[in-house]
N, C-alpha and C. Protein backbone atom coordinates (compact mmCIF):
# COMPACT_ATOMS: atom_id res chain seq x y z
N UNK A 1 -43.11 -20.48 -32.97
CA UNK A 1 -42.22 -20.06 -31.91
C UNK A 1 -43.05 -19.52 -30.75
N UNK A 2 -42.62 -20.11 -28.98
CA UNK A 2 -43.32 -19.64 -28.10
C UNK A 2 -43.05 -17.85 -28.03
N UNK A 3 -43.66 -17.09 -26.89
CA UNK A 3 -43.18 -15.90 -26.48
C UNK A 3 -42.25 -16.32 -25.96
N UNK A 4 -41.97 -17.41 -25.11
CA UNK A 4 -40.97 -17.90 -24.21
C UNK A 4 -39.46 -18.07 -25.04
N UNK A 5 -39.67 -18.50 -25.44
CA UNK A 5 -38.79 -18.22 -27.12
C UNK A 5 -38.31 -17.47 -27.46
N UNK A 6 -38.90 -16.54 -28.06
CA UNK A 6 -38.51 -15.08 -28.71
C UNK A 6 -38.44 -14.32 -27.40
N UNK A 7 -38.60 -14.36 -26.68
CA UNK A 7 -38.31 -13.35 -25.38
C UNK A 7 -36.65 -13.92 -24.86
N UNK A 8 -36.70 -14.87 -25.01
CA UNK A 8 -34.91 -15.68 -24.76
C UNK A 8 -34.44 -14.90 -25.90
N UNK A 9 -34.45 -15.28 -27.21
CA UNK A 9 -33.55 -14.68 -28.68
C UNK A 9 -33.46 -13.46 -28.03
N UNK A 10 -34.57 -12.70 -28.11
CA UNK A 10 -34.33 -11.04 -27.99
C UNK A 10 -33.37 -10.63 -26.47
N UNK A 11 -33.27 -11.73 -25.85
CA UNK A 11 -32.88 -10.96 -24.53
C UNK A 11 -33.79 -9.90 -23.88
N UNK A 12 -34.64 -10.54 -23.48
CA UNK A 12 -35.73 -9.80 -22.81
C UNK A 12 -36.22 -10.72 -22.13
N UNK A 13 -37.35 -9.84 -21.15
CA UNK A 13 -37.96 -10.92 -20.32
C UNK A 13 -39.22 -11.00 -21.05
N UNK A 14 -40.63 -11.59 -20.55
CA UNK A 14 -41.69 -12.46 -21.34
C UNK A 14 -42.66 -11.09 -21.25
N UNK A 15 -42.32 -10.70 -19.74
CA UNK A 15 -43.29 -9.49 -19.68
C UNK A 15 -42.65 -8.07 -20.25
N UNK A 16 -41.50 -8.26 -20.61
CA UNK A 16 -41.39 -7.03 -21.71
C UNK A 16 -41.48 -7.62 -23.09
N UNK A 17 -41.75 -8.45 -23.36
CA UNK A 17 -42.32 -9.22 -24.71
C UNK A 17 -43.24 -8.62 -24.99
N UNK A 18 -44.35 -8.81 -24.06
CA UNK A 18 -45.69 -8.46 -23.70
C UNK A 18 -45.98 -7.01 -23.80
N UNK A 19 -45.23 -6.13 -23.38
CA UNK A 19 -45.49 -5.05 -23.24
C UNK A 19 -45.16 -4.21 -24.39
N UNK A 20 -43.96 -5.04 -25.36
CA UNK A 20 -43.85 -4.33 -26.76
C UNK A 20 -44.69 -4.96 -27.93
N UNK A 21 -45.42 -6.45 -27.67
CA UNK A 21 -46.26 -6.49 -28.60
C UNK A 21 -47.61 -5.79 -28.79
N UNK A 22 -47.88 -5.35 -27.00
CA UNK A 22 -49.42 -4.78 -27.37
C UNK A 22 -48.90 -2.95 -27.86
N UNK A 23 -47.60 -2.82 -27.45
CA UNK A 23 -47.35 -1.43 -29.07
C UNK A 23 -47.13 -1.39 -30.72
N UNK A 24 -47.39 -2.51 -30.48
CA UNK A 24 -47.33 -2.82 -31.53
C UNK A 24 -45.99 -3.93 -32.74
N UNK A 25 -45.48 -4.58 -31.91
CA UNK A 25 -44.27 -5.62 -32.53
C UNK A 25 -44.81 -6.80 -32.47
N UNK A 26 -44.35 -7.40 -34.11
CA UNK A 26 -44.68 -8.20 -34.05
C UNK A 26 -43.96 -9.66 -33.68
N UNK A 27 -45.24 -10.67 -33.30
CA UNK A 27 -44.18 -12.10 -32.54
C UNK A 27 -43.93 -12.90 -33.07
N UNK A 28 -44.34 -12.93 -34.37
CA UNK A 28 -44.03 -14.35 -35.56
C UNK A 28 -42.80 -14.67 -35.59
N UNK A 29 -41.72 -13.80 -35.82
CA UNK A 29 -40.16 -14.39 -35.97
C UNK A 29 -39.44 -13.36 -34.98
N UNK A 30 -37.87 -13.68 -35.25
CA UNK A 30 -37.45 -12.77 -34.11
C UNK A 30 -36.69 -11.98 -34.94
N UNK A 31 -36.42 -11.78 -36.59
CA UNK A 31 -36.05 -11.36 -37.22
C UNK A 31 -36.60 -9.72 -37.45
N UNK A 32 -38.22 -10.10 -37.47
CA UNK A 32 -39.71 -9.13 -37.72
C UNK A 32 -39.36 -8.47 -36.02
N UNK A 33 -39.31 -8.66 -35.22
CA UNK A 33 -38.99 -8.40 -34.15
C UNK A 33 -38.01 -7.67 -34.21
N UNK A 34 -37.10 -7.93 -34.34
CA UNK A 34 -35.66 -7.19 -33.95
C UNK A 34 -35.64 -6.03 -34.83
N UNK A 35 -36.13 -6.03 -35.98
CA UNK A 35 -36.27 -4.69 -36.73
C UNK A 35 -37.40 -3.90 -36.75
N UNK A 36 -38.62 -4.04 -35.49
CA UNK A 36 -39.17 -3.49 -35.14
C UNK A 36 -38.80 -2.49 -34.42
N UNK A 37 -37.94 -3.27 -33.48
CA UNK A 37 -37.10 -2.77 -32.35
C UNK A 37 -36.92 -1.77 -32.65
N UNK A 38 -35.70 -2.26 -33.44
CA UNK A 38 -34.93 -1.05 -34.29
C UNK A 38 -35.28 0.38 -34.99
N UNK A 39 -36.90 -0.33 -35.38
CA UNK A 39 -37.32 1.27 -36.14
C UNK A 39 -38.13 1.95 -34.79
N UNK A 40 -38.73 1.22 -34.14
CA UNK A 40 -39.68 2.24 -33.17
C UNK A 40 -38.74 2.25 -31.75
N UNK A 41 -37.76 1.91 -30.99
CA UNK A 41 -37.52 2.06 -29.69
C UNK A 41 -36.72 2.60 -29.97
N UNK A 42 -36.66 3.65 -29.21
CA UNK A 42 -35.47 4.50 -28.92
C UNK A 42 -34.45 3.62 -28.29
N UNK A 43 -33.24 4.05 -28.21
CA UNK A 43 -31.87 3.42 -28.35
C UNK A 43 -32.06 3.70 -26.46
N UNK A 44 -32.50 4.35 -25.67
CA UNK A 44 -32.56 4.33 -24.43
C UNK A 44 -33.25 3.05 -23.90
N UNK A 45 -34.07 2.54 -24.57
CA UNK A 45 -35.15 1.98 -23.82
C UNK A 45 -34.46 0.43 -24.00
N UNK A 46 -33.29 0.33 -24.44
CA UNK A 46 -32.77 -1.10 -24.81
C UNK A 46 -31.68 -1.45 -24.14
N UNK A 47 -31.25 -2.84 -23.76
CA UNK A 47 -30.09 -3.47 -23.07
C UNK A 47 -28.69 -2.42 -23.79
N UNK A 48 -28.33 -2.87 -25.00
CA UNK A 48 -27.27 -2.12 -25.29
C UNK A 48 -26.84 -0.77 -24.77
N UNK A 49 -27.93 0.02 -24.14
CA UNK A 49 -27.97 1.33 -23.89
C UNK A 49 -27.26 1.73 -22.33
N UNK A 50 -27.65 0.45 -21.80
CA UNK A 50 -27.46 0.48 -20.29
C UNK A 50 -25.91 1.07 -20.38
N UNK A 51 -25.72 1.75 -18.50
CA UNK A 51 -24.71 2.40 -18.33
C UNK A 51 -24.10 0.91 -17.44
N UNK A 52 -24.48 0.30 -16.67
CA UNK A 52 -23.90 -0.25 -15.51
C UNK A 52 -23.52 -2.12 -16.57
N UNK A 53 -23.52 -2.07 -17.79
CA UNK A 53 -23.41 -3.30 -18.40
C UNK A 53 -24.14 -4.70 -18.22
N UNK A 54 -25.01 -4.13 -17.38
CA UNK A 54 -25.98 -5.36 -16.78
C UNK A 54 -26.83 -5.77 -18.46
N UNK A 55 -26.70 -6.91 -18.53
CA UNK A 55 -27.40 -7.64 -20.19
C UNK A 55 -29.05 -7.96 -19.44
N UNK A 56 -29.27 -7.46 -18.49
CA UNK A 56 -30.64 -7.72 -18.45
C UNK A 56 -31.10 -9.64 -18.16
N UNK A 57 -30.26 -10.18 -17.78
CA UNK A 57 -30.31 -11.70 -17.87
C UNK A 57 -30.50 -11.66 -16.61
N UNK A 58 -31.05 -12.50 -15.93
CA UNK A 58 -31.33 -13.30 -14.54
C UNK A 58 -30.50 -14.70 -14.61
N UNK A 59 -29.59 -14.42 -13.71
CA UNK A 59 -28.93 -15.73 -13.41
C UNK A 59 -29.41 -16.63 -13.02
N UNK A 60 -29.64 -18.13 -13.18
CA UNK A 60 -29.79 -19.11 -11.67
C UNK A 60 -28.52 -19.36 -11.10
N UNK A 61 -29.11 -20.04 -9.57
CA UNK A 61 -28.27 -20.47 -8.78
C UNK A 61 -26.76 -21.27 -9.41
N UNK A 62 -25.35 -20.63 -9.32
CA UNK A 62 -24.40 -21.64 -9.48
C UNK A 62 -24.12 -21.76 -11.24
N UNK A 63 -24.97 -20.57 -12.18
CA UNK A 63 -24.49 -20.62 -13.06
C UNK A 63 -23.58 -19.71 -13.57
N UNK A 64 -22.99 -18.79 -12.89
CA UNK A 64 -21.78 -18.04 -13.01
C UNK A 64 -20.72 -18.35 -13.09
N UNK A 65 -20.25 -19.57 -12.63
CA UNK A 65 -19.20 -20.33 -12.78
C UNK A 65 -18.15 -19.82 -11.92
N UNK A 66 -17.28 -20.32 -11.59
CA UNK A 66 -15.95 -20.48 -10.49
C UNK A 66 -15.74 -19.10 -10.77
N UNK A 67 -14.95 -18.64 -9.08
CA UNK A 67 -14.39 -17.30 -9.13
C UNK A 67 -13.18 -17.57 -9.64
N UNK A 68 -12.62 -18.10 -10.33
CA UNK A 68 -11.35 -17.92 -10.63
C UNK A 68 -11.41 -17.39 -11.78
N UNK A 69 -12.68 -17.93 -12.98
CA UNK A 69 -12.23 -17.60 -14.02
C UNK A 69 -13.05 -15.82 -13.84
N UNK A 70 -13.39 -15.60 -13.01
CA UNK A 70 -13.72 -14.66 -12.73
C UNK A 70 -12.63 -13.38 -12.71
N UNK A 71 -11.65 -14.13 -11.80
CA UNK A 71 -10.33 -12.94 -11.44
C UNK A 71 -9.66 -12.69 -12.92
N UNK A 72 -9.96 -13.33 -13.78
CA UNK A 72 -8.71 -13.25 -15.21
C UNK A 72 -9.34 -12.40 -16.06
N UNK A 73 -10.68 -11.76 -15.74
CA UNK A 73 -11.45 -10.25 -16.84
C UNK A 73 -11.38 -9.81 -15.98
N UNK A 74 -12.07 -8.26 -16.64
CA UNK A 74 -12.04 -7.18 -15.53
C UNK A 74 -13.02 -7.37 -15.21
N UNK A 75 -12.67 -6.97 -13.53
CA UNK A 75 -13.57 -7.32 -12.41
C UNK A 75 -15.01 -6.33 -12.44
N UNK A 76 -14.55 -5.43 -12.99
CA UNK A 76 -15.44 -3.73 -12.76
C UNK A 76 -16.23 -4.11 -13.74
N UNK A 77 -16.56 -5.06 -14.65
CA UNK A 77 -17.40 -4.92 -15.81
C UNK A 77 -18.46 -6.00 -15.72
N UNK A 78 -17.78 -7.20 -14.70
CA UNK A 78 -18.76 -8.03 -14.15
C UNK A 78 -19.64 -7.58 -13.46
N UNK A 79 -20.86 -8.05 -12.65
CA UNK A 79 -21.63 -7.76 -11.75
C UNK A 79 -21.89 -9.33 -10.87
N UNK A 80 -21.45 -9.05 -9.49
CA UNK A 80 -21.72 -10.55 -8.90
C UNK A 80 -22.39 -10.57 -7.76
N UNK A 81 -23.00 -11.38 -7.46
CA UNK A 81 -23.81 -11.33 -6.15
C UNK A 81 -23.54 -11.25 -4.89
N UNK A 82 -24.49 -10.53 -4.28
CA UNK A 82 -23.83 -10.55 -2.49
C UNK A 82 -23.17 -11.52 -2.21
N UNK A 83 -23.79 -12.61 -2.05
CA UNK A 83 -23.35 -14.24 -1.62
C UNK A 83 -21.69 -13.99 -2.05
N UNK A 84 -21.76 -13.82 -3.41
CA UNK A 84 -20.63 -14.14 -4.32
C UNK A 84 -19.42 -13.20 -3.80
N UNK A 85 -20.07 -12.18 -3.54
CA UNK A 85 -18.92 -11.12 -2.89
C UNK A 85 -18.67 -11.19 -1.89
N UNK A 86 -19.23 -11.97 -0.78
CA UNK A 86 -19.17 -11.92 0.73
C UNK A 86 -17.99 -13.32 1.07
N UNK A 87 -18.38 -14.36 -0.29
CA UNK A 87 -17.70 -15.56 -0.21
C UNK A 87 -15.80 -14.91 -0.59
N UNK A 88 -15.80 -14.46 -2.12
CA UNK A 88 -14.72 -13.99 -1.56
C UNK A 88 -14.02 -13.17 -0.72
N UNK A 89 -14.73 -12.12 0.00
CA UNK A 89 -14.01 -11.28 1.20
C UNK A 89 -13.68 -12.57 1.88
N UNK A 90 -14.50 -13.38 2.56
CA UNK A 90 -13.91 -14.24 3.39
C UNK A 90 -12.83 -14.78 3.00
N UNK A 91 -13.07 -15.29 1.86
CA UNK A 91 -11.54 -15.65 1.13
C UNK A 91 -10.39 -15.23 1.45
N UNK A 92 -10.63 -14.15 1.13
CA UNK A 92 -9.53 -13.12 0.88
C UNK A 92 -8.98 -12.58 2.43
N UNK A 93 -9.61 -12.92 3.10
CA UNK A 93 -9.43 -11.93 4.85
C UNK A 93 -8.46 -13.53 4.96
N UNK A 94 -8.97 -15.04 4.75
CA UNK A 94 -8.58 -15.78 5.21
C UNK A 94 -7.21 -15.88 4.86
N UNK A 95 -6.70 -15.34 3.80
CA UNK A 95 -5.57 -15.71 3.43
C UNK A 95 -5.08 -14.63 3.30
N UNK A 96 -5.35 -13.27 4.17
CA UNK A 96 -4.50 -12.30 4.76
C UNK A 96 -3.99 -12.63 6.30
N UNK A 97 -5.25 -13.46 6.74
CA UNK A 97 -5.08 -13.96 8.43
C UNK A 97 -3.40 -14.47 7.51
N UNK A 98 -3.87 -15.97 7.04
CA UNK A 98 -2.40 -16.66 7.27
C UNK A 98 -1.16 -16.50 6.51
N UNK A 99 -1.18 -14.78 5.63
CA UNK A 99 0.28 -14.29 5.80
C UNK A 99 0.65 -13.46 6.92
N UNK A 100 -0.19 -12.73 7.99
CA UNK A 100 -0.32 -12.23 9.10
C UNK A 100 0.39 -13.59 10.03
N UNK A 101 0.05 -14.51 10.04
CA UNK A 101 0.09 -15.58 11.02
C UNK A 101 2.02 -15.99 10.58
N UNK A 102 2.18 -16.15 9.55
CA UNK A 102 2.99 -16.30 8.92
C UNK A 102 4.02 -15.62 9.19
N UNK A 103 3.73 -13.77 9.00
CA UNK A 103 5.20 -12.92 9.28
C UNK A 103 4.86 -13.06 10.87
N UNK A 104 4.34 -13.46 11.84
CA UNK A 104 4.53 -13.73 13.15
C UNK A 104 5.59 -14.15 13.48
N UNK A 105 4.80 -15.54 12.85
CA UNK A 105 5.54 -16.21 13.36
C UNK A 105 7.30 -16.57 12.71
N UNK A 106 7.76 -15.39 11.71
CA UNK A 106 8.72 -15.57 11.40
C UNK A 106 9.11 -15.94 10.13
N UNK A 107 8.09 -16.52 9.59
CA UNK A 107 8.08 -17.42 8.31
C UNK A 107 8.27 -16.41 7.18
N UNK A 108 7.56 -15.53 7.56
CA UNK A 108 7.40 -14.38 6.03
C UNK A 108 7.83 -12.98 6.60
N UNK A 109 8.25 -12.26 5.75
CA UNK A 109 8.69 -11.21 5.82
C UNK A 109 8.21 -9.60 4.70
N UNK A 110 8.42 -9.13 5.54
CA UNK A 110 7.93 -7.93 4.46
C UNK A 110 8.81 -7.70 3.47
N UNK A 111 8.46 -6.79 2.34
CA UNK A 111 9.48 -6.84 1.47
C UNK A 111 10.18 -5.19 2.03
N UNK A 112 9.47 -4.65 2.10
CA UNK A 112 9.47 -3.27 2.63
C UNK A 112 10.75 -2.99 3.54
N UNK A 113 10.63 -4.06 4.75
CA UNK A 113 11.43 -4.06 5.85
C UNK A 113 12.59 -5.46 5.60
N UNK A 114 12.50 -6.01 4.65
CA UNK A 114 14.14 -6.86 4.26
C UNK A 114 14.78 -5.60 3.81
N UNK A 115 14.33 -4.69 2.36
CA UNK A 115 15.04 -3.52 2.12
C UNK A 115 15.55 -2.61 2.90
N UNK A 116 14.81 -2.46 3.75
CA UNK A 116 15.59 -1.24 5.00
C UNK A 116 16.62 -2.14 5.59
N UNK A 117 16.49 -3.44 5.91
CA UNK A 117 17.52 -4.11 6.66
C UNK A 117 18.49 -4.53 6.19
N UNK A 118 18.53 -4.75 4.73
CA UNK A 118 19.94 -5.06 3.81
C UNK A 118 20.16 -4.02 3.57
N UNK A 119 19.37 -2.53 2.97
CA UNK A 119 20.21 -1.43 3.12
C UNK A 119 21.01 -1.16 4.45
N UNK A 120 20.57 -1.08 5.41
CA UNK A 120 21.35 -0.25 6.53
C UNK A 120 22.51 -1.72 7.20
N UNK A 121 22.13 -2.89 6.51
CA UNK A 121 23.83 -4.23 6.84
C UNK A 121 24.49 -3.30 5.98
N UNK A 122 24.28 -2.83 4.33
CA UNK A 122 25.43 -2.70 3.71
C UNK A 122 25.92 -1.20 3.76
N UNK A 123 25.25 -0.45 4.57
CA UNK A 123 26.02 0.88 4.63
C UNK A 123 26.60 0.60 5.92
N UNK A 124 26.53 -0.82 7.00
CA UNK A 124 27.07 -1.18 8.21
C UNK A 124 28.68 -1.47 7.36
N UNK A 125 28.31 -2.11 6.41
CA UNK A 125 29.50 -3.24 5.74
C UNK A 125 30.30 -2.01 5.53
N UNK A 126 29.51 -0.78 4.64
CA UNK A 126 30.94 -0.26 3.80
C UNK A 126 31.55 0.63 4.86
N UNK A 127 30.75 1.11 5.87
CA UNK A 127 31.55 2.20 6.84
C UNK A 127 32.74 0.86 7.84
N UNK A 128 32.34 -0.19 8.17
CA UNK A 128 33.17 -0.85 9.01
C UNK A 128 34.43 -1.11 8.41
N UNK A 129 33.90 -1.25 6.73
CA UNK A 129 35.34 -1.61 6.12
C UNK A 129 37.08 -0.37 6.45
N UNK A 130 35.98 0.77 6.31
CA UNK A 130 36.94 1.71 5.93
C UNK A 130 37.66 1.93 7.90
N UNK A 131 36.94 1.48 8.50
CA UNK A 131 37.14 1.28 10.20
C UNK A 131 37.70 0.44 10.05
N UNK A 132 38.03 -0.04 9.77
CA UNK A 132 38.92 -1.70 9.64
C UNK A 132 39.79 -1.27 9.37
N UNK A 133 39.93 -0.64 7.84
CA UNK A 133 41.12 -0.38 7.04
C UNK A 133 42.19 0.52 7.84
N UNK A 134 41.40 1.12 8.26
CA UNK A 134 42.61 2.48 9.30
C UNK A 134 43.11 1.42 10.56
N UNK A 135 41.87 0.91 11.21
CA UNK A 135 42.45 0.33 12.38
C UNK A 135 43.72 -0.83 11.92
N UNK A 136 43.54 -1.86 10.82
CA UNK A 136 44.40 -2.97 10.64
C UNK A 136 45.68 -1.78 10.22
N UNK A 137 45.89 -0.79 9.40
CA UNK A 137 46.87 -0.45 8.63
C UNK A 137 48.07 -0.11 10.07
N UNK A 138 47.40 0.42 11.07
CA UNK A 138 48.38 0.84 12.27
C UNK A 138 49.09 -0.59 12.05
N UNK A 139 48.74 -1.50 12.37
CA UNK A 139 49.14 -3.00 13.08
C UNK A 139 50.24 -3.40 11.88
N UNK A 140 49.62 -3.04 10.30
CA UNK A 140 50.33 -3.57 9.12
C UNK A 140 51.58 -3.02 9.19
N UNK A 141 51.49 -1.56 9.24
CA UNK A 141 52.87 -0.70 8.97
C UNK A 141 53.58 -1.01 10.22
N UNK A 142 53.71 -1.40 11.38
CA UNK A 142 54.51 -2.01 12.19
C UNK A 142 55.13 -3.02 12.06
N UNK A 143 54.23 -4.10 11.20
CA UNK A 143 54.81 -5.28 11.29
C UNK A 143 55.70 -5.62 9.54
N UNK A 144 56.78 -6.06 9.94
CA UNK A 144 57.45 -6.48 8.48
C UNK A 144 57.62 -7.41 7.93
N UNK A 145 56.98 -8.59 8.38
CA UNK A 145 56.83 -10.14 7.99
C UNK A 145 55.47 -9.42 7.31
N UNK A 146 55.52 -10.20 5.83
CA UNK A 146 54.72 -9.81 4.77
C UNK A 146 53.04 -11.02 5.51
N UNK A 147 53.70 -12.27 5.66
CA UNK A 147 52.52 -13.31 6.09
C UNK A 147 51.99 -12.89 7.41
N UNK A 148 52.53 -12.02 8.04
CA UNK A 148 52.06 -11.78 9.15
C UNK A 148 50.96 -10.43 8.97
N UNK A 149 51.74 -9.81 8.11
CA UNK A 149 50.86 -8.46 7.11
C UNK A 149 49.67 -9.03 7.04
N UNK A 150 49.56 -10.49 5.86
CA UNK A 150 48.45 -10.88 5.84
C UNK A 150 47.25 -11.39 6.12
N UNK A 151 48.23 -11.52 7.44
CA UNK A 151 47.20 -12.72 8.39
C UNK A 151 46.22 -11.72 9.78
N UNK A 152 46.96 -10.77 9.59
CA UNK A 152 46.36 -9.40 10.20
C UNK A 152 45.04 -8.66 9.28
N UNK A 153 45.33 -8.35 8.23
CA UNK A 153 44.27 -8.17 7.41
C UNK A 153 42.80 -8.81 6.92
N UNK A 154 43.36 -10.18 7.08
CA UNK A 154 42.44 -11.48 6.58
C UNK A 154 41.41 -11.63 7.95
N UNK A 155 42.25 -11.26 9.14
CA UNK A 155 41.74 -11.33 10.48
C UNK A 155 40.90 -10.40 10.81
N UNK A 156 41.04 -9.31 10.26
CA UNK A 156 40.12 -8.06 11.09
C UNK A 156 38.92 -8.08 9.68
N UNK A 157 38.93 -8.74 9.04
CA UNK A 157 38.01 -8.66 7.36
C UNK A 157 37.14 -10.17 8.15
N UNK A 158 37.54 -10.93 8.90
CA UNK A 158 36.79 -12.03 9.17
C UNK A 158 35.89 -11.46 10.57
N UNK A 159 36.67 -10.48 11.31
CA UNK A 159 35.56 -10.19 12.46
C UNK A 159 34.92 -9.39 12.07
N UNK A 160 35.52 -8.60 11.40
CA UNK A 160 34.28 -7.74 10.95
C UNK A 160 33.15 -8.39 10.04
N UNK A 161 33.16 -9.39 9.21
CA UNK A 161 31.87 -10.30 8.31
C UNK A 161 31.25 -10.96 9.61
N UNK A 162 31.79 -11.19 10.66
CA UNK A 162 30.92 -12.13 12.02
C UNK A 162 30.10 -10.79 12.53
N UNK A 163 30.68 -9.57 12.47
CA UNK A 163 30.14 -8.74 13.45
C UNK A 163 28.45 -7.99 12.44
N UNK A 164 28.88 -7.97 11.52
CA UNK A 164 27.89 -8.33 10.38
C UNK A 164 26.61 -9.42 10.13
N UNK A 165 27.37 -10.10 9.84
CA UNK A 165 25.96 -11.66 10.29
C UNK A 165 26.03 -11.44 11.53
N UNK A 166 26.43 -11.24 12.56
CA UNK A 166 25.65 -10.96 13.86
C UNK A 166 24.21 -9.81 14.13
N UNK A 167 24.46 -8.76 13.39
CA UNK A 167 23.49 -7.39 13.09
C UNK A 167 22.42 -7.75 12.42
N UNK A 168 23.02 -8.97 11.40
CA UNK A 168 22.10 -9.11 10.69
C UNK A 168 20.87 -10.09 10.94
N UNK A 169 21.34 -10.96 11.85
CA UNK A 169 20.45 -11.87 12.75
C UNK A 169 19.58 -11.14 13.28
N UNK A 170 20.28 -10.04 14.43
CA UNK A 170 19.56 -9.49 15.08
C UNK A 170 18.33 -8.96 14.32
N UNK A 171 18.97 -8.31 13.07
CA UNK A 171 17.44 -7.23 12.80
C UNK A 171 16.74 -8.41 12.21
N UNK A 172 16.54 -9.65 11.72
CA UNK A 172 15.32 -10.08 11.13
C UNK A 172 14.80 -10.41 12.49
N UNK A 173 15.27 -11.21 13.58
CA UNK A 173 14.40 -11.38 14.79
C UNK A 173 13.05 -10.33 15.19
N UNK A 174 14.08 -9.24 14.51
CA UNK A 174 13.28 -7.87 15.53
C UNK A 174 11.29 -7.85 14.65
């Protein structure tokens, strides 16, 4: 077996190979190795020990693989490269531009501000009703044709739903 070898198994680099055989570990197997480890290094001086989860590996170029499968672990436990982080900000700004571009131009909406605007149509709806109700009842109790009763009621319940979808136009424009 090369050092090149047993420095891959162990997860190490060649020159910390180097630097624990001349203390004395030996390089014949990686078995004799690893339980060298074990009896003489302190538990600090080893990958497992690390605080920041870095495995001590050197990436090459493009072998990290797609950010996507990236987004589906936790992000905080990875470590990724400038490049890698700068590529998605751009990403990510780009496809804040075009929901920005989007509620501009009308297309999208906040969720925030549909809620304020269907709340304050339906506290429009329930106060107009009861404005309705007083105003039509004058007109009802005058009149004594029952179809005419109804056609009064049905009437001021239809301007008032227009005067409604009218408010309600208005505020998404706004």
């Amino acid at each position: 077996m090369t050092k090149t070898e047993l420095a891959k198994e162990l997860g190490i680099s060649r020159r910390m190979l180097y630097k624990l055989i001349d203390r004395g570990m030996p390089a014949d197997s990686v078995e004799a190795a690893i339980k060298w480890r074990q009896q003489n290094l302190d538990v600090t001086q080893t990958n497992d020990f690390r605080i920041d989860g870095n495995p001590g590996v050197k990436h090459g170029k493009g072998s990290r693989g797609n950010s996507s499968s990236r987004n589906k672990g936790d992000a905080s436990l990875e470590k990724i490269s400038f490049n890698e982080a700068r590529t998605e900000r751009e990403i990510l700004s780009a496809k804040l531009l075009a929901l920005d571009l989007q509620e501009r131009a009308g297309i999208l909406f906040r969720g925030d501000k549909v809620e304020n605007i269907i709340a304050q149509i339906a506290r429009s709806f329930r106060d107009g009703l009861f404005v309705m109700a007083k105003r039509v009842s004058i007109s009802v109790a005058a009149e004594s044709d029952p179809a005419r009763c109804e056609q009064m009621i049905v009437d001021g319940i239809c301007t008032h739903i227009v005067k409604i979808t009218d408010e309600f136009e208005r505020n998404i424009k706004v």
